[in-house]
N, C-alpha and C. Protein backbone atom coordinates (compact mmCIF):
# COMPACT_ATOMS: atom_id res chain seq x y z
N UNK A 1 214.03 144.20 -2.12
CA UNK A 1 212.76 143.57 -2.41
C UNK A 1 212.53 143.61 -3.92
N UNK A 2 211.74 142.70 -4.69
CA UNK A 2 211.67 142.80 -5.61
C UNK A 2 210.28 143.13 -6.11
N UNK A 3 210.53 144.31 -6.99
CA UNK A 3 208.89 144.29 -7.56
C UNK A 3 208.38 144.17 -8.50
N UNK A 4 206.85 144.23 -8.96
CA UNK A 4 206.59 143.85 -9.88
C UNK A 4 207.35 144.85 -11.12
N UNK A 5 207.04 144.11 -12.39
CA UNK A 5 208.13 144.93 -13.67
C UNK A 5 206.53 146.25 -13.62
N UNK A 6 205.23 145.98 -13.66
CA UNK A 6 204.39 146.97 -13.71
C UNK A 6 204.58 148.39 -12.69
N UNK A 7 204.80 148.08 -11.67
CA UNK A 7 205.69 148.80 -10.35
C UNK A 7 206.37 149.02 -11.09
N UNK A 8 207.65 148.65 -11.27
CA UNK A 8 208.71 149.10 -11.57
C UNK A 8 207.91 150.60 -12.46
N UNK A 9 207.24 149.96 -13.46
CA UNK A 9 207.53 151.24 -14.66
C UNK A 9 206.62 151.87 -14.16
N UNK A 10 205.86 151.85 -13.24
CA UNK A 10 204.95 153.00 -12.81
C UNK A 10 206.30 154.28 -12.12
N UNK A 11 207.07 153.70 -10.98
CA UNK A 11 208.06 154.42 -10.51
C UNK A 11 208.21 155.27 -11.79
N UNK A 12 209.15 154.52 -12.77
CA UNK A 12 210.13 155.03 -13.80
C UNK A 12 208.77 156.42 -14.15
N UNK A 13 207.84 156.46 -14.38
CA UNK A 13 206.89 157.22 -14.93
C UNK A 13 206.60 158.01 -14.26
N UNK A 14 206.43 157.77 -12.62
CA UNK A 14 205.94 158.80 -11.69
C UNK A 14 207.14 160.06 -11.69
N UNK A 15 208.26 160.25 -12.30
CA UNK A 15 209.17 161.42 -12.00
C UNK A 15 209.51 162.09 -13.50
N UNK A 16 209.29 163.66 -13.18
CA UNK A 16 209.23 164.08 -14.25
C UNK A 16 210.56 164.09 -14.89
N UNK A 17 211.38 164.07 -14.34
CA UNK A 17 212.90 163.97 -15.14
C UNK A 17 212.82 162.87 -15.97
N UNK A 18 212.93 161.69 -15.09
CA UNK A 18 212.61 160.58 -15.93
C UNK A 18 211.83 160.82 -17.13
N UNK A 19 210.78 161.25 -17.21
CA UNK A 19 209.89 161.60 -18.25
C UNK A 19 210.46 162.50 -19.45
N UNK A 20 210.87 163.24 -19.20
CA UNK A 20 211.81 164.29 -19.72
C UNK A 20 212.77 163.15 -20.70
N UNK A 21 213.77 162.58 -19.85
CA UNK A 21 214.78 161.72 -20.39
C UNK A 21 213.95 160.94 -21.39
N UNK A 22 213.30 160.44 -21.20
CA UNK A 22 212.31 159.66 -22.04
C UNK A 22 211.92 160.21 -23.58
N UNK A 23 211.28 161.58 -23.16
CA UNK A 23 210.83 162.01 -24.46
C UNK A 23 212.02 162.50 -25.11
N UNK A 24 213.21 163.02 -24.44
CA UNK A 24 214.62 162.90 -25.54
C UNK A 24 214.70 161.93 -26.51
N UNK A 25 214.68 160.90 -25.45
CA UNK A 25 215.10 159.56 -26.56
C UNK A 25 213.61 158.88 -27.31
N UNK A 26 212.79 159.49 -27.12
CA UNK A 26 211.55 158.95 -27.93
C UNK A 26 211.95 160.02 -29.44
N UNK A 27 212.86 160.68 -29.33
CA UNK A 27 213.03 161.36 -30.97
C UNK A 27 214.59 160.49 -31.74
N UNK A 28 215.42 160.26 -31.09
CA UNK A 28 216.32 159.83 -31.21
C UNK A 28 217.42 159.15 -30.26
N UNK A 29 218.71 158.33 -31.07
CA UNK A 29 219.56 157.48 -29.64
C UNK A 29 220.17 159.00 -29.07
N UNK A 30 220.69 158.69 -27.85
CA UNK A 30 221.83 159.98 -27.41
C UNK A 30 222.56 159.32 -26.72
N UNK A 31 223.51 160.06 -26.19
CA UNK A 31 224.38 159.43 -25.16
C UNK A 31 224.05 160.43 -23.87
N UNK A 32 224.79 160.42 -22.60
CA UNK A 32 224.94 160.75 -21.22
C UNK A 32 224.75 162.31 -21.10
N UNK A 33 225.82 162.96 -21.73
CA UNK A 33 226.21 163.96 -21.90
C UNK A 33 225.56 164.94 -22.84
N UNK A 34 224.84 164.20 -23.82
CA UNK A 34 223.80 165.01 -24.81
C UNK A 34 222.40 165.90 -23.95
N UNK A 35 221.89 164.30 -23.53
CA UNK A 35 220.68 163.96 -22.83
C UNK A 35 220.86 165.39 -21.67
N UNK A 36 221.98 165.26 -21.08
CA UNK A 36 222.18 166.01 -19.76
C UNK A 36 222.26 167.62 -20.78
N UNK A 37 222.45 168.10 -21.74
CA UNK A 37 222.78 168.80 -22.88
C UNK A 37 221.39 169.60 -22.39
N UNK A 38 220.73 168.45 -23.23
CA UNK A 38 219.32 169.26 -23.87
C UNK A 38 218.53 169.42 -22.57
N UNK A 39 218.44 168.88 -21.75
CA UNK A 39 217.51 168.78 -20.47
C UNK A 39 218.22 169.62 -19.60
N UNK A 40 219.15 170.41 -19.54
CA UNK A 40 220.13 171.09 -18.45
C UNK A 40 220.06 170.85 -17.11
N UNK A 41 220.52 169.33 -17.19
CA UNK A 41 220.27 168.45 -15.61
C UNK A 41 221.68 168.11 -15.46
N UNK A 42 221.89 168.01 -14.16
CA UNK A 42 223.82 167.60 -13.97
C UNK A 42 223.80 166.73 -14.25
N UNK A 43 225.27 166.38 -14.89
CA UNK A 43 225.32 164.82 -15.49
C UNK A 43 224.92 163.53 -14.76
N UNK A 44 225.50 164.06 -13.52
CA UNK A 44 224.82 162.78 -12.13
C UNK A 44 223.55 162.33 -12.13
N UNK A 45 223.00 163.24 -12.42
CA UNK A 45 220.93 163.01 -11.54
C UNK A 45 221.20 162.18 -13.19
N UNK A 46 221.47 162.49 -14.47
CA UNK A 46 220.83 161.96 -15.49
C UNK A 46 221.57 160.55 -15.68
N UNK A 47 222.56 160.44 -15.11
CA UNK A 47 223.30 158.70 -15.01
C UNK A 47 222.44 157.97 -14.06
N UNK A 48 222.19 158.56 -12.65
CA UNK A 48 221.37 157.98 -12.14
C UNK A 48 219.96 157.28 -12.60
N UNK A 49 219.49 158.68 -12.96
CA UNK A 49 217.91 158.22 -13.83
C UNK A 49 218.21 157.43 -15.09
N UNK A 50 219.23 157.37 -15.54
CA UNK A 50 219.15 156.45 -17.18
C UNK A 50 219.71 154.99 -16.36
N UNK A 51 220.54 154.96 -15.35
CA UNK A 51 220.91 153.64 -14.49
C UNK A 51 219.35 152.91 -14.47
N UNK A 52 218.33 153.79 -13.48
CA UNK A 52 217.43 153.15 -13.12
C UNK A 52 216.50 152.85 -14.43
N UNK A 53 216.51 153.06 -15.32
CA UNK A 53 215.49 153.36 -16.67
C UNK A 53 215.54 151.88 -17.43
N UNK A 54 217.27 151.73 -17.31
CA UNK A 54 217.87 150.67 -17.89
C UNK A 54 217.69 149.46 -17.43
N UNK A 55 217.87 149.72 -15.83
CA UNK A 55 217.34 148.52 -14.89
C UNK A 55 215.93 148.00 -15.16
N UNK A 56 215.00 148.74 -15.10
CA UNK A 56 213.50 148.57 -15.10
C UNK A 56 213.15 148.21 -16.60
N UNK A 57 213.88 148.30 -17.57
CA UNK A 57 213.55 148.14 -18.81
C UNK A 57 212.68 148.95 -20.14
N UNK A 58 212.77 149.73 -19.75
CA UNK A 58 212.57 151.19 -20.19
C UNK A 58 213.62 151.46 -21.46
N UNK A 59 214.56 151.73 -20.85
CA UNK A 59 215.46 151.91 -21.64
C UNK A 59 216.37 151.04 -22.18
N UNK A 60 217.62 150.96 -23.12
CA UNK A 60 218.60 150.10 -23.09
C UNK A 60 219.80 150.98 -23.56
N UNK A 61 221.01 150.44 -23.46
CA UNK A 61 222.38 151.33 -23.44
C UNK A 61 223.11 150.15 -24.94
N UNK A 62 223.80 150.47 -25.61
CA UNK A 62 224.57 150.22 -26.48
C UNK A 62 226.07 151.06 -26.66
N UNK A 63 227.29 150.90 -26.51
CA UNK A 63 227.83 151.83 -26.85
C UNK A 63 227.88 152.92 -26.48
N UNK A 64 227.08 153.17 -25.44
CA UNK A 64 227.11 154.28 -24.68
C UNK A 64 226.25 155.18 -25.01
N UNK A 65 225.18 154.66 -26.16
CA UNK A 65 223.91 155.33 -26.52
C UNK A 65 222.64 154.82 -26.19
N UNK A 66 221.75 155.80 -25.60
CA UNK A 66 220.45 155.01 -24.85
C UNK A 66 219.29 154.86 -25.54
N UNK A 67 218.10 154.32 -25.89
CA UNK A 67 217.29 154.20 -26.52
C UNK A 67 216.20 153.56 -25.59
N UNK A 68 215.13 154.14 -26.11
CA UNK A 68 214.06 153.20 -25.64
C UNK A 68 213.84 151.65 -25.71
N UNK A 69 213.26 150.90 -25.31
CA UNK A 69 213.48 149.58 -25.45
C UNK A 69 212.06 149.31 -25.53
N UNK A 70 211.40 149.74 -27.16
CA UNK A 70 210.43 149.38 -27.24
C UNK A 70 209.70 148.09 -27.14
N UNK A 71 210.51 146.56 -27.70
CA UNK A 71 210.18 145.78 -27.45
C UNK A 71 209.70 144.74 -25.77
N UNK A 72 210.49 145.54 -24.83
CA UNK A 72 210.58 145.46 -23.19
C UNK A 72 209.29 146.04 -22.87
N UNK A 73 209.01 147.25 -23.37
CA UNK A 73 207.51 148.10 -23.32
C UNK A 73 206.39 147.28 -23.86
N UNK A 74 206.63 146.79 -25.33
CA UNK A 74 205.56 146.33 -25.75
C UNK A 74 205.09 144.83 -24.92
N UNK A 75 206.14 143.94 -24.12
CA UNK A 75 205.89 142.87 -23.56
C UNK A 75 205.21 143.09 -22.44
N UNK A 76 205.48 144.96 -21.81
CA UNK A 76 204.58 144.83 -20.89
C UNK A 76 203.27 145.21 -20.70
N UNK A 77 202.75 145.83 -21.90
CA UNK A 77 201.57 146.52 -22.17
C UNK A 77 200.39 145.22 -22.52
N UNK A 78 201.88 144.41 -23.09
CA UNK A 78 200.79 143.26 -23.54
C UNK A 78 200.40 141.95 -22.44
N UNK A 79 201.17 142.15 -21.56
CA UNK A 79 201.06 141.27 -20.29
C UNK A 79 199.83 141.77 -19.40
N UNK A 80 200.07 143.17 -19.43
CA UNK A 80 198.88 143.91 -18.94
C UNK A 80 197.61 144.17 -18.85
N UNK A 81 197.80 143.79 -20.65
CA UNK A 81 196.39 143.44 -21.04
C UNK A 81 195.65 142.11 -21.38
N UNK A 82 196.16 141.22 -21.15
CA UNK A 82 196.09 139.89 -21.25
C UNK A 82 195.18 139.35 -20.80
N UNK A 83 194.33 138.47 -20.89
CA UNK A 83 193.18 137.73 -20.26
C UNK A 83 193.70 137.57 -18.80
N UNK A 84 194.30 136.76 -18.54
CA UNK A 84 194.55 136.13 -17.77
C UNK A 84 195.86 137.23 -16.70
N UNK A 85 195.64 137.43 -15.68
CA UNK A 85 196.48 138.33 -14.98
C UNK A 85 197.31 137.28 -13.67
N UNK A 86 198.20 137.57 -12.82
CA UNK A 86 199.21 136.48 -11.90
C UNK A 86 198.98 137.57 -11.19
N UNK A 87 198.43 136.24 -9.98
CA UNK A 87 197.64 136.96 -8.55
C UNK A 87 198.49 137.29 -8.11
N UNK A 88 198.75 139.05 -7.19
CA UNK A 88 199.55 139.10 -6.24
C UNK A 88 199.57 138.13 -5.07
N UNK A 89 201.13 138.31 -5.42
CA UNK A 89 201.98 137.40 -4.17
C UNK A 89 202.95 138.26 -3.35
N UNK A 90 202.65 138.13 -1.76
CA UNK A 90 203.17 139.10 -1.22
C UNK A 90 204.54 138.36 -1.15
N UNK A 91 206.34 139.54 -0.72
CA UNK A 91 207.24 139.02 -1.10
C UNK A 91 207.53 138.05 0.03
N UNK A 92 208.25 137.01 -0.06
CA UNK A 92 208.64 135.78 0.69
C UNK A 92 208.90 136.66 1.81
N UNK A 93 209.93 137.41 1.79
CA UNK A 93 211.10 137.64 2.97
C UNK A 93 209.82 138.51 4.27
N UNK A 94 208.70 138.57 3.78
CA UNK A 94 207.75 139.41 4.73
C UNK A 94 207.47 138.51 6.00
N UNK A 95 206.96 139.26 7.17
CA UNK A 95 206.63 138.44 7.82
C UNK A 95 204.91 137.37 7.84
N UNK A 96 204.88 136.75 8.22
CA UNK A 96 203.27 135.99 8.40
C UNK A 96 202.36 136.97 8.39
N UNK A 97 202.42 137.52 9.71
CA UNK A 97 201.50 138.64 9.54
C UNK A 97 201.31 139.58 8.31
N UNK A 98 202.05 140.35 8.05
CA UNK A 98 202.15 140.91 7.38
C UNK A 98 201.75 140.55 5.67
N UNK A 99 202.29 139.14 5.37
CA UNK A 99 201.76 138.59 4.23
C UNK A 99 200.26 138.76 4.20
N UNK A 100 200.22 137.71 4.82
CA UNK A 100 198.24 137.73 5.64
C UNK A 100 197.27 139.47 5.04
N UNK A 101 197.99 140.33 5.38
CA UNK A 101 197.19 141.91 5.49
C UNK A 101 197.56 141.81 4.19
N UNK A 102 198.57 141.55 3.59
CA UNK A 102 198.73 142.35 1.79
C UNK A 102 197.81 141.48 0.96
N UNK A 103 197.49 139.92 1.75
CA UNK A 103 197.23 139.19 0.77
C UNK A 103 195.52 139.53 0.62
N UNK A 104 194.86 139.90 2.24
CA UNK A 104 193.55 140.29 2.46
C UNK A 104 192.83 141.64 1.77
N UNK A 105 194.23 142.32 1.60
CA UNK A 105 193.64 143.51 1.51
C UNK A 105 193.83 144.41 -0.41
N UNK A 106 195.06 143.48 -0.71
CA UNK A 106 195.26 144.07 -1.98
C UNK A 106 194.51 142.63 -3.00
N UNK A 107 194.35 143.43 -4.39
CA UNK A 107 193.41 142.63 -5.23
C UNK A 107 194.82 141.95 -6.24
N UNK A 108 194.66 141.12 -7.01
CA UNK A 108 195.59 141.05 -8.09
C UNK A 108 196.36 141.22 -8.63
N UNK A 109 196.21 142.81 -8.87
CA UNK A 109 197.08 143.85 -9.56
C UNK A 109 197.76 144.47 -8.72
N UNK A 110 197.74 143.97 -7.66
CA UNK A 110 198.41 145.39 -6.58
C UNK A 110 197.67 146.52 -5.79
N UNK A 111 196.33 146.48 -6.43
CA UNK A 111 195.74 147.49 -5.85
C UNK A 111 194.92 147.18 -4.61
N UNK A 112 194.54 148.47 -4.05
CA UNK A 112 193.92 148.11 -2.53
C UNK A 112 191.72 148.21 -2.56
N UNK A 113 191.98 146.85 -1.98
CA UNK A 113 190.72 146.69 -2.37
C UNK A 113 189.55 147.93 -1.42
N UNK A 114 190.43 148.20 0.10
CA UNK A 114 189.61 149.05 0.93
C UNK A 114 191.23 149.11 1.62
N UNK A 115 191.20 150.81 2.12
CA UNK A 115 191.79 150.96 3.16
C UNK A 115 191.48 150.23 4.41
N UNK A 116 192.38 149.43 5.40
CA UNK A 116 192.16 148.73 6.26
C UNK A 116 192.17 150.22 7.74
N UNK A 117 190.90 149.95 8.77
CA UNK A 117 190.88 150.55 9.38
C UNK A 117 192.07 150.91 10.87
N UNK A 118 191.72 149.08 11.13
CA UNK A 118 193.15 148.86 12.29
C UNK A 118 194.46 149.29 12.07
N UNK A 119 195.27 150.33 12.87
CA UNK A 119 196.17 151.09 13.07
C UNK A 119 197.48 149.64 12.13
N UNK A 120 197.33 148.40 13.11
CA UNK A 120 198.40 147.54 12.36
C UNK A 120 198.38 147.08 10.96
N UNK A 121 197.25 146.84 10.40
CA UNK A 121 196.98 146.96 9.08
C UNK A 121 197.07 147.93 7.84
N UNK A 122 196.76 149.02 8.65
CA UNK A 122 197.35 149.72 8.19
C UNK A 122 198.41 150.19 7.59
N UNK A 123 199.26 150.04 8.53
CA UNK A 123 200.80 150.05 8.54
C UNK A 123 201.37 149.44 7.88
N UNK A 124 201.01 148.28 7.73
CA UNK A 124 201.38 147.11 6.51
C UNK A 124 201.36 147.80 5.72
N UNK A 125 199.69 148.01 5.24
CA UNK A 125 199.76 148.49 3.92
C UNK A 125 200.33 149.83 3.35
N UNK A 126 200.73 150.82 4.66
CA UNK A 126 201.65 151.66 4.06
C UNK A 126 203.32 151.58 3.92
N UNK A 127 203.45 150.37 4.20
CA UNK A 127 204.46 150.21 4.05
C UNK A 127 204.90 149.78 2.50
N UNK A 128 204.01 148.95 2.64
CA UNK A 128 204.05 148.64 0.93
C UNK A 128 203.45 149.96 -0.25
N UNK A 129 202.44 150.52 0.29
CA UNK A 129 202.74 151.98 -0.68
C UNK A 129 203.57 152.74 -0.81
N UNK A 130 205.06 153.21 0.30
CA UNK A 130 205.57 154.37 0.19
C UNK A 130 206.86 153.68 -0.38
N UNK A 131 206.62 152.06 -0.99
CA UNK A 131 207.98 151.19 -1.64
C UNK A 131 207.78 152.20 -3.16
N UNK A 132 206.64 152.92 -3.42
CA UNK A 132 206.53 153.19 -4.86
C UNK A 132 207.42 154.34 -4.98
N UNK A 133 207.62 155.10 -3.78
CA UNK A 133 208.58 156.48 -4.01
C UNK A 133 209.64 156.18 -3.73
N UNK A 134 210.83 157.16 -4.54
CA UNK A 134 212.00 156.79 -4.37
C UNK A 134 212.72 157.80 -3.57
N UNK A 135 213.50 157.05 -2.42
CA UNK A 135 214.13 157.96 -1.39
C UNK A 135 215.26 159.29 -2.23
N UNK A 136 214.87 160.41 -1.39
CA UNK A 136 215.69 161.66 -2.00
C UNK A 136 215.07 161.86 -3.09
N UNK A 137 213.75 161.72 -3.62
CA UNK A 137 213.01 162.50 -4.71
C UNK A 137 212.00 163.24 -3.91
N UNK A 138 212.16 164.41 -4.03
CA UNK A 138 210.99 165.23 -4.11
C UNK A 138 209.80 165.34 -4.95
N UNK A 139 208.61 165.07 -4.23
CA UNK A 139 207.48 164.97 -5.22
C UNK A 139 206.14 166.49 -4.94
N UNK A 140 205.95 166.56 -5.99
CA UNK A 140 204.70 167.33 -6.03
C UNK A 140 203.67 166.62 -5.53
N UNK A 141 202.07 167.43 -4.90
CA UNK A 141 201.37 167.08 -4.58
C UNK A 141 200.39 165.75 -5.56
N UNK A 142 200.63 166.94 -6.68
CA UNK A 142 200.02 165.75 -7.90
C UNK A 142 200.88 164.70 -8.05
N UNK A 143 202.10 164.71 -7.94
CA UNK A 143 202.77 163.58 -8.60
C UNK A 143 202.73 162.77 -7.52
N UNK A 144 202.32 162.99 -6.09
CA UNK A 144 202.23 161.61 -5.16
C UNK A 144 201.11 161.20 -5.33
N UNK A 145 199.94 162.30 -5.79
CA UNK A 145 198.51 161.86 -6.01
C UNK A 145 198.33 160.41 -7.69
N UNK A 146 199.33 161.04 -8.27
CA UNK A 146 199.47 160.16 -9.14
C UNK A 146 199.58 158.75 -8.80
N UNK A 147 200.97 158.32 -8.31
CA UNK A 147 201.10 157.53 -8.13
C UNK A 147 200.75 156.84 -6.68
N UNK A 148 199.49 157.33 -5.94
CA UNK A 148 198.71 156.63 -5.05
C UNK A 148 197.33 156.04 -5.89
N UNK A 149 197.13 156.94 -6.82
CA UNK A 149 196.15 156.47 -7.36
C UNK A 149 196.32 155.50 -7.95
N UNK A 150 197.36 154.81 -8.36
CA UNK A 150 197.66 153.36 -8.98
C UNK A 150 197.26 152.61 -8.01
N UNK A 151 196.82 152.78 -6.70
CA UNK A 151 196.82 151.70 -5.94
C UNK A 151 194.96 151.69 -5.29
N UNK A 152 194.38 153.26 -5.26
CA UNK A 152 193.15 153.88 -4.43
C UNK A 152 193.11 154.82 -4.96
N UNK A 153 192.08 154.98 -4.71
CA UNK A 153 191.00 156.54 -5.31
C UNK A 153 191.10 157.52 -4.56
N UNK A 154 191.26 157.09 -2.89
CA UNK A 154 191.19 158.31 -1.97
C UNK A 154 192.49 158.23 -1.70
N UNK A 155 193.63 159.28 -2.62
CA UNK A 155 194.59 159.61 -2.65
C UNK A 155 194.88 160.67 -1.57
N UNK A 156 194.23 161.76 -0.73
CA UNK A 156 193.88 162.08 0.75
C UNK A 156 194.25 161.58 1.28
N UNK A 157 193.34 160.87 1.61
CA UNK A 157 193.54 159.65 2.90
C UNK A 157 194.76 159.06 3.29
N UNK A 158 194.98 158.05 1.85
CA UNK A 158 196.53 157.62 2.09
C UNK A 158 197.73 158.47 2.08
N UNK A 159 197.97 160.01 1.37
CA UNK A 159 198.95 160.95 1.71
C UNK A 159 198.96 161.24 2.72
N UNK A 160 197.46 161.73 3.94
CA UNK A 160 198.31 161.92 4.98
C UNK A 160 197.97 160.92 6.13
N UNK A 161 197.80 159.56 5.73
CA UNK A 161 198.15 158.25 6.58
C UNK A 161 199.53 158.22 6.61
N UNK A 162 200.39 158.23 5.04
CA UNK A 162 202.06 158.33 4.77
C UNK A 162 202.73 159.03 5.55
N UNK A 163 201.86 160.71 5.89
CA UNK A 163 202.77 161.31 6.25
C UNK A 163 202.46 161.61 7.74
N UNK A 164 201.65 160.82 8.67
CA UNK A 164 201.11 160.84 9.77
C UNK A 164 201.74 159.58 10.72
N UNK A 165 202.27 158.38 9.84
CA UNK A 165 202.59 157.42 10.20
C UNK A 165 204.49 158.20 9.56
N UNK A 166 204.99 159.08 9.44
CA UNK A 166 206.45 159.48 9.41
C UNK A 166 206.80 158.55 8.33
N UNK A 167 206.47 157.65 7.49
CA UNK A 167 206.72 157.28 6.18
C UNK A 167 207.17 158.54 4.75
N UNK A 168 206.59 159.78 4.72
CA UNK A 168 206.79 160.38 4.26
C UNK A 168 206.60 161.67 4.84
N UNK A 169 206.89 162.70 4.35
CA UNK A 169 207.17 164.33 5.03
C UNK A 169 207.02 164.96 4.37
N UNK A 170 206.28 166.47 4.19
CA UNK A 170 205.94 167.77 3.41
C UNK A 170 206.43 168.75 4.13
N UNK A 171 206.28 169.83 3.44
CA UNK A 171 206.50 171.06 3.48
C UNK A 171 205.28 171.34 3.87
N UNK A 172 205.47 172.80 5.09
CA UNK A 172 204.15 173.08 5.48
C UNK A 172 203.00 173.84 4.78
N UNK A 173 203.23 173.50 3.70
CA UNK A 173 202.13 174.65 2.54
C UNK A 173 201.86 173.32 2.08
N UNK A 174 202.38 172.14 1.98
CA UNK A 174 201.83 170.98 1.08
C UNK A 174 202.37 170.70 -0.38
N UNK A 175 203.45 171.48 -0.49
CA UNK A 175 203.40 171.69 -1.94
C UNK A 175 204.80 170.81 -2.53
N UNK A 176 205.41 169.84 -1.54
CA UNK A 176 206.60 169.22 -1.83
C UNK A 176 206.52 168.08 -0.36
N UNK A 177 206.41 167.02 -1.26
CA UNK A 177 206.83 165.82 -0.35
C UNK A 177 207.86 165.17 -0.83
N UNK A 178 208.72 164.08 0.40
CA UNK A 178 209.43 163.27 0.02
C UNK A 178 209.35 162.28 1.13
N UNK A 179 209.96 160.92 0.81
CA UNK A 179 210.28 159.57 1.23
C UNK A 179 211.14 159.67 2.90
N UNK A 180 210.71 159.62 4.01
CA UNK A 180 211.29 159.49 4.85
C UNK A 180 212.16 158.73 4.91
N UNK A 181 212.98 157.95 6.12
CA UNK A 181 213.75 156.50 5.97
C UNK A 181 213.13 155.68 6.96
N UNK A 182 211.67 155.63 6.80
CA UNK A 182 211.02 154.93 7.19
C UNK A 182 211.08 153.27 6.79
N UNK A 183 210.19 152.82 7.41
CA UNK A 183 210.61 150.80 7.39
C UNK A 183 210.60 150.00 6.32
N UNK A 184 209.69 150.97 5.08
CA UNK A 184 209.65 150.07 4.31
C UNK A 184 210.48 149.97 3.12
N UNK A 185 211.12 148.94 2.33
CA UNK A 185 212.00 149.39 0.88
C UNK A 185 211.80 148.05 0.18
């Protein structure tokens, strides 16, 4: 599925590694092996996360050195803020129904104008929230609260709609969730 580039960099932002990797290269270029250096992360998780960084436009690779891609950032801060905003459009490949609930229920930007009460509406719309986490990341309580709040205020509610509807799963103290392989991606 494809999402928006604002999505996108919300993801890239919601994980603290990522973040981490980030403020490396917000001092200077590095390469793979530096990055993985200073952050004492296995080289894997940090190819992975600079793969996805690069994809989303965050970052960029040269030579095998990564850098921020300030100008990719600045196009989107400034799109963001722009008079004029491009109405959400739910993705083609969805079904009727389903278009219908994202199109009723989310505003513009992506966000949710009211939690929908009906069990099927629902569902829709959590399907399209738990697209923001990425499968096999473990998240903190805050960091799912984070990035629900990009979408609603009652970040509650929708954590344990996520994790009531088996979309997502915690630990029984609450203190670590992650991405089921639930329906939606």
């Amino acid at each position: 599925m494809n999402t928006s580039p604002m999505l996108d960099f919300l993801k890239a932002m919601a994980d603290a590694d990522r973040l981490r990797i980030i403020g490396v290269l917000a001092h200077r270029r590095a390469n793979r092996s530096e990055i993985a250096g200073r952050l004492g992360m296995p080289l894997r998780e940090v190819v992975d996360h600079l793969t996805f960084l690069v994809r989303v436009g965050v970052l960029r690779e040269s030579d095998g050195l990564y850098e921020l891609h300030t100008t990719s950032l600045e196009e989107l801060a400034r799109s963001q803020l722009s008079e004029q905003r491009p109405a959400y459009v739910p993705a083609p490949d969805l079904d009727e129904k389903s278009r219908k609930v994202l199109a009723a229920y989310l505003n513009a930007d992506g966000t949710l104008k009211q939690i929908p009460l009906q069990p099927a509406k629902l569902r829709v719309i959590l399907d399209y929230l738990v697209a923001a986490f990425t499968p096999g990341v473990d998240y903190t309580e805050k960091e799912v609260n984070t990035i629900l709040r990009r979408f609603h205020v009652d970040t509650a509610a929708l954590r344990r709609y996520l994790v009531d509807e088996g979309l997502m799963a915690r630990k029984g103290d609450g203190s670590r969730y992650w991405r089921t392989e639930g329906r939606a991606e």
